[in-house]
Protein backbone atom coordinates (compact mmCIF):
# COMPACT_ATOMS: atom_id res chain seq x y z
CA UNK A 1 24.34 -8.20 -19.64
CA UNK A 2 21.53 -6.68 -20.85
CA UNK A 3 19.24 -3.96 -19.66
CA UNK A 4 16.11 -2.74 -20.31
CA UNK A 5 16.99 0.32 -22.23
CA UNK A 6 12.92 1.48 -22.52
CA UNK A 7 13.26 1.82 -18.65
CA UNK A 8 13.90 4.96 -16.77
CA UNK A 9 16.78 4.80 -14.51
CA UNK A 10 18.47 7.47 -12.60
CA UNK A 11 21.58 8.66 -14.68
CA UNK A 12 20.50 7.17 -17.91
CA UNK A 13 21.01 9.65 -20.68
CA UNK A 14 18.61 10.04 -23.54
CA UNK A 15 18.33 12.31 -26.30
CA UNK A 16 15.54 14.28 -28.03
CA UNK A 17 15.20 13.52 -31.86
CA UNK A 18 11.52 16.06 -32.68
CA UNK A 19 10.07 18.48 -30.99
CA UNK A 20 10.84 21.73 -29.27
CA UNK A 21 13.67 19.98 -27.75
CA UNK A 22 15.26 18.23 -30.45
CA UNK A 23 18.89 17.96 -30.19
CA UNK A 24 18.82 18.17 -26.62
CA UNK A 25 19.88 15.71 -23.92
CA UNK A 26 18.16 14.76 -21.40
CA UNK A 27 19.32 13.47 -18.01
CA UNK A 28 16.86 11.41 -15.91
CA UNK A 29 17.40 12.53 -11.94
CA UNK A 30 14.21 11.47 -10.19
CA UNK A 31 10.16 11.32 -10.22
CA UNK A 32 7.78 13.36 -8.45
CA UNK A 33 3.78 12.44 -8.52
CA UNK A 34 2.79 11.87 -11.85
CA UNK A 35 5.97 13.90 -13.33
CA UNK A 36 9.56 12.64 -14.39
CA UNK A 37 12.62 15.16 -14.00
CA UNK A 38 15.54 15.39 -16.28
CA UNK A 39 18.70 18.01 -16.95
CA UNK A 40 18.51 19.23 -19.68
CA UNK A 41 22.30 19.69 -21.45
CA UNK A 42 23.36 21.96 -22.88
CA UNK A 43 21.17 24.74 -21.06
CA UNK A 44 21.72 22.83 -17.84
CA UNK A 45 17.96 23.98 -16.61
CA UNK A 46 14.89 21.25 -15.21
CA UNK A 47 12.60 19.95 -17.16
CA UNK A 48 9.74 18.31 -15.97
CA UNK A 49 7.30 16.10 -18.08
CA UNK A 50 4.48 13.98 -17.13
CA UNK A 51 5.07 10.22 -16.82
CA UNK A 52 2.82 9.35 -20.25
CA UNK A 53 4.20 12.03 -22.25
CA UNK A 54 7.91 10.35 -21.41
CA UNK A 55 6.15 6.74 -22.06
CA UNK A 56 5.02 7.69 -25.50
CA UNK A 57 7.95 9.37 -26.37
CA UNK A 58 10.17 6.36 -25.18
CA UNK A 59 8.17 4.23 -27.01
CA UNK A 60 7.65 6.48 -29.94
CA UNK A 61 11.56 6.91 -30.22
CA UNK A 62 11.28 10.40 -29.71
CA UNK A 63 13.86 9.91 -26.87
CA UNK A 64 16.57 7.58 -28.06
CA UNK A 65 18.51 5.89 -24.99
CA UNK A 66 22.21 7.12 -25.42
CA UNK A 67 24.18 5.84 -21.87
CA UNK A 68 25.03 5.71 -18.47
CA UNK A 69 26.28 8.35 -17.66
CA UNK A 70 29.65 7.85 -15.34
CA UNK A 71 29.04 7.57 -11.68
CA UNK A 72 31.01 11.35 -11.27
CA UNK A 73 28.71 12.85 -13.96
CA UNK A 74 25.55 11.44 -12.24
CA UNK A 75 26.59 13.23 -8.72
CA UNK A 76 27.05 16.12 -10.50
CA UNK A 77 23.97 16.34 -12.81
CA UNK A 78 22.10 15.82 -9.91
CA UNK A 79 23.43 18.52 -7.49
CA UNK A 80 22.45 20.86 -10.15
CA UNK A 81 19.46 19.41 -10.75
CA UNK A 82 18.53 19.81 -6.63
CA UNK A 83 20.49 23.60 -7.20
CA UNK A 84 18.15 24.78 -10.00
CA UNK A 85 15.45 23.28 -8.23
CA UNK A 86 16.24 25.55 -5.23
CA UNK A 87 15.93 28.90 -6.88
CA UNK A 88 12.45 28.19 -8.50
């Protein structure tokens, strides 16, 4: 089957090529408003970015689609998503 990878879905994993989070993955756990919110891996904190900025960067192949992330990994990513969220 195939998916469309340019499309945010909960538990997709992408990572950063440029820019002040290069290297970094990126963990897609839900929208707010006009926001998108990922974990960030390795540091394991939020990171919140508005919708267009994500568009362009999609598009832009700033943020490369990597996978989906295991069903296990997902429940966990997002707990500490929720978690981090918590103690702001």
């Amino acid at each position: 089957m195939f998916w469309n990878k340019k499309k945010l879905r909960v538990g997709r994993l992408y990572a950063c090529l440029t820019g002040t989070y290069a290297g970094a993955f990126l963990i897609y756990i839900r929208t707010r408003k006009d926001e998108h919110g990922f974990l960030r891996s390795p540091e394991m904190v939020n990171l919140w970015v508005p919708k267009k900025e994500v568009d362009f960067a999609i598009e832009g192949g700033i943020l490369e689609f990597v996978t989906d992330v295991p069903a296990f990994t997902k429940t966990v990513a997002a707990a500490k998503f929720e978690e981090n969220e918590l103690r702001l």
